[in-house]
Protein backbone atom coordinates (compact mmCIF):
# COMPACT_ATOMS: atom_id res chain seq x y z
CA UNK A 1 15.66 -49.52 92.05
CA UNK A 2 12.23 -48.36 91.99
CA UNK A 3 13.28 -45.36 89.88
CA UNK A 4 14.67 -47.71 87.55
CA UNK A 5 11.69 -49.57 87.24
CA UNK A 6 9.47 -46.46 86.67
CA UNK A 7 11.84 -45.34 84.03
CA UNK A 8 11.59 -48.20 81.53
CA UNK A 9 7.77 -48.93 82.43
CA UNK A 10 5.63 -47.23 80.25
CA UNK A 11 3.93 -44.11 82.17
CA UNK A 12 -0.05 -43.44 80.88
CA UNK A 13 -0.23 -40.46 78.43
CA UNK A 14 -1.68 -37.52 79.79
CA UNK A 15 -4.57 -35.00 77.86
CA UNK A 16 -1.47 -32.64 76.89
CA UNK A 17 0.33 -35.68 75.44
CA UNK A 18 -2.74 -36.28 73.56
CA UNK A 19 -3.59 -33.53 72.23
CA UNK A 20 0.20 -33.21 71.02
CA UNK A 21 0.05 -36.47 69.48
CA UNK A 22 -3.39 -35.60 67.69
CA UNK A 23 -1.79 -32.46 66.04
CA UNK A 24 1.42 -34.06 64.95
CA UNK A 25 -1.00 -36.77 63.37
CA UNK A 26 -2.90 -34.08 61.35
CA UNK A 27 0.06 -32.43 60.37
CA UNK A 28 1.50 -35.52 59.15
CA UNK A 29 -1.46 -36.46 57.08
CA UNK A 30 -1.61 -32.92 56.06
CA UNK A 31 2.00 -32.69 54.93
CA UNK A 32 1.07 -36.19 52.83
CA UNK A 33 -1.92 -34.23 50.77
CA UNK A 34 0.05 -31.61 50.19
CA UNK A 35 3.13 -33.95 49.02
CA UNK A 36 0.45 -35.55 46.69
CA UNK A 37 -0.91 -31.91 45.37
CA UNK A 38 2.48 -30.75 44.70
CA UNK A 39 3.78 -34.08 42.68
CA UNK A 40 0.27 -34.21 41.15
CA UNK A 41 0.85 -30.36 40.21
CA UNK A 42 4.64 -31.15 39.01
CA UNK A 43 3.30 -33.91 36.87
CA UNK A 44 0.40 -31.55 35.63
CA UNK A 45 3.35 -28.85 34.95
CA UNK A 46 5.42 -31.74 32.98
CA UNK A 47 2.59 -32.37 31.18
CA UNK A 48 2.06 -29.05 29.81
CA UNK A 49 5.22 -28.30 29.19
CA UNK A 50 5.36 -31.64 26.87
CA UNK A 51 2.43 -30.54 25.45
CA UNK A 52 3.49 -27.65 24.79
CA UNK A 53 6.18 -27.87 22.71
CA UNK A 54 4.80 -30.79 21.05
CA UNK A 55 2.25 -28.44 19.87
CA UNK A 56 5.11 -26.11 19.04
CA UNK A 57 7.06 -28.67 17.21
CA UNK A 58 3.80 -29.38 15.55
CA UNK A 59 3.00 -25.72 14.39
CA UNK A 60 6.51 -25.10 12.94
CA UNK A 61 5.99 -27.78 10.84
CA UNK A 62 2.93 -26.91 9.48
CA UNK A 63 4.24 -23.67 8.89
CA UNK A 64 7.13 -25.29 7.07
CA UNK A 65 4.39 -27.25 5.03
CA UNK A 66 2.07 -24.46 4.56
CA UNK A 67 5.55 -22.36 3.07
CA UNK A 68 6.79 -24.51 0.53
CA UNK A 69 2.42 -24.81 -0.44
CA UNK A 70 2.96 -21.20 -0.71
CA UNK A 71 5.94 -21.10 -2.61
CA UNK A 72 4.72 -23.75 -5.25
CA UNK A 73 1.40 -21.58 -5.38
CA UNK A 74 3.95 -18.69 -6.46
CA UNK A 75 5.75 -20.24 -8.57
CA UNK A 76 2.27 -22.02 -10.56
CA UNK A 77 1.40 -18.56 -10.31
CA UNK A 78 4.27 -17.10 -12.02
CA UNK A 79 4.10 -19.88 -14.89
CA UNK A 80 0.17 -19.03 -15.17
CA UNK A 81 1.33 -15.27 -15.54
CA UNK A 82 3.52 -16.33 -18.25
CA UNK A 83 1.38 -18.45 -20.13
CA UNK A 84 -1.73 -16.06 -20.15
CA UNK A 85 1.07 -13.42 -21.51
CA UNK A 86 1.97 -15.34 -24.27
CA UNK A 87 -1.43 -16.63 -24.43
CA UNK A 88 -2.69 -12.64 -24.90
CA UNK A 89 0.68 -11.85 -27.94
CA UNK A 90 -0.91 -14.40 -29.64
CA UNK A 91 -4.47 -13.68 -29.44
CA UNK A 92 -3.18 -10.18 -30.47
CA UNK A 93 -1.32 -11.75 -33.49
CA UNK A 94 -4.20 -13.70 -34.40
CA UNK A 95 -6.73 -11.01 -34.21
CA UNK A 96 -4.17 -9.18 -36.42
CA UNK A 97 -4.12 -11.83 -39.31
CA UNK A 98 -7.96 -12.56 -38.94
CA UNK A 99 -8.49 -8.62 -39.51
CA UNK A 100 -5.98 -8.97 -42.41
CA UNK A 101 -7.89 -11.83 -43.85
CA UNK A 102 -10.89 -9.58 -43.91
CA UNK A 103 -9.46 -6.91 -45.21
CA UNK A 104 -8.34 -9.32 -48.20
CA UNK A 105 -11.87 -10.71 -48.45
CA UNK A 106 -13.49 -7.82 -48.90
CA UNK A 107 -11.01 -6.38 -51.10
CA UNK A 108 -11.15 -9.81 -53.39
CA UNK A 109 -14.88 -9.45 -52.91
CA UNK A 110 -14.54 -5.62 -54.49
CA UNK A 111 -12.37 -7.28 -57.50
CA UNK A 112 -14.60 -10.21 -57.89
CA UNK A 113 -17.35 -7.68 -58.24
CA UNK A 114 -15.19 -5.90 -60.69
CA UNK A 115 -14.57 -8.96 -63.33
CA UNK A 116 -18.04 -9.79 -62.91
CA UNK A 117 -19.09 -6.62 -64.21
CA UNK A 118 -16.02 -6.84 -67.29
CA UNK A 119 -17.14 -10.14 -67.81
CA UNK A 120 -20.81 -9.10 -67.87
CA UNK A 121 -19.83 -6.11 -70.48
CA UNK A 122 -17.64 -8.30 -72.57
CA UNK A 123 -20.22 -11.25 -72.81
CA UNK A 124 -22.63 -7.89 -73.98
CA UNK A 125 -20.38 -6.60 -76.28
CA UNK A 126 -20.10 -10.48 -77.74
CA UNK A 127 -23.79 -10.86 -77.90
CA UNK A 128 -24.24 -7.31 -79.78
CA UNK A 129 -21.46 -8.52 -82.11
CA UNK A 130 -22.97 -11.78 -82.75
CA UNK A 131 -25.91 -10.13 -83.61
CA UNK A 132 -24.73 -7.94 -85.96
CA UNK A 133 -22.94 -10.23 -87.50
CA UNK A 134 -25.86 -12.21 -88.38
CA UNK A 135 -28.00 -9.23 -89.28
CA UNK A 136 -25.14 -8.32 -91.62
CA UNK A 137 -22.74 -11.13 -92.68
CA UNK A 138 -20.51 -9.15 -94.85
CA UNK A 139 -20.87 -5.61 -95.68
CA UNK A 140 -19.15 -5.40 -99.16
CA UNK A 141 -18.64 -1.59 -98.24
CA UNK A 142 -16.83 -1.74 -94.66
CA UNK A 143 -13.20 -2.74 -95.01
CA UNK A 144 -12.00 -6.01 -92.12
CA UNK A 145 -10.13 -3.13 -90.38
CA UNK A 146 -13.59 -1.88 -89.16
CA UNK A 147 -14.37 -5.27 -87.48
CA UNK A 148 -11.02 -5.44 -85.76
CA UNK A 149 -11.53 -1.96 -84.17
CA UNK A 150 -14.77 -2.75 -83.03
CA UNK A 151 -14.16 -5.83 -81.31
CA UNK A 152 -11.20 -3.89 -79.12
């Protein structure tokens, strides 16, 4: 019975059972920090990843936005083109008549100067008529055909 009794006594821990126990302690409470550094670095990983294509999402839609920004700029830009075209045919068209106009002017300026001058020589040949007619009223001697030929 006494070997009974020593088994299910508790027997003192030696230095070797010690020193076991010590190291299976650290290694337990290692394993635990590196449990903690690898979920910590699995949630860091998550986190990038999310990140990551959030920013990715993110991007493409800009890129979307900044497209159709483009494609309005084009098409503005196209319209613009078009306008300053027609803009240009009828600055073209307008310098056209306005060089026509000046062409007339000068050329009604030229007649204007023309029929002053007839109108000048006529209102001469008037006055020297008037005044001959009153230095001579009638000339018995010159026939009326005389007159008539020297007012034409």
């Amino acid at each position: 019975m006494d070997t009974k009794q020593e088994e299910g006594e508790p027997r003192p821990l030696t230095r070797t059972d010690w020193i076991r126990f010590g190291a299976l302690k650290v290694q337990a409470s290692s394993r635990r920090i590196w449990q903690l550094v690898a979920l910590i670095a699995i949630a860091g990983l998550i986190a990038v990843i999310i990140t990551d294509a959030l920013l990715y999402m993110q991007r493409e839609m800009q890129f979307e936005r900044l497209s159709y920004e483009k494609q309005i700029l084009v098409n503005r830009n196209d319209t613009l083109i078009t306008r300053l075209s027609s803009l240009d045919a009828a600055i073209k068209k307008y310098s056209q008549m306005a060089n026509m106009t000046r062409t007339e002017k000068d050329q009604l300026t030229v007649e204007k100067g023309i029929l002053s001058a007839q109108i000048d020589f006529l209102l001469s040949e008037i006055e020297s008529l008037e005044a001959k007619i009153q230095e001579d009223p009638l000339d018995p001697e010159q026939p009326a055909d005389t007159a008539e030929e020297v007012v034409e």
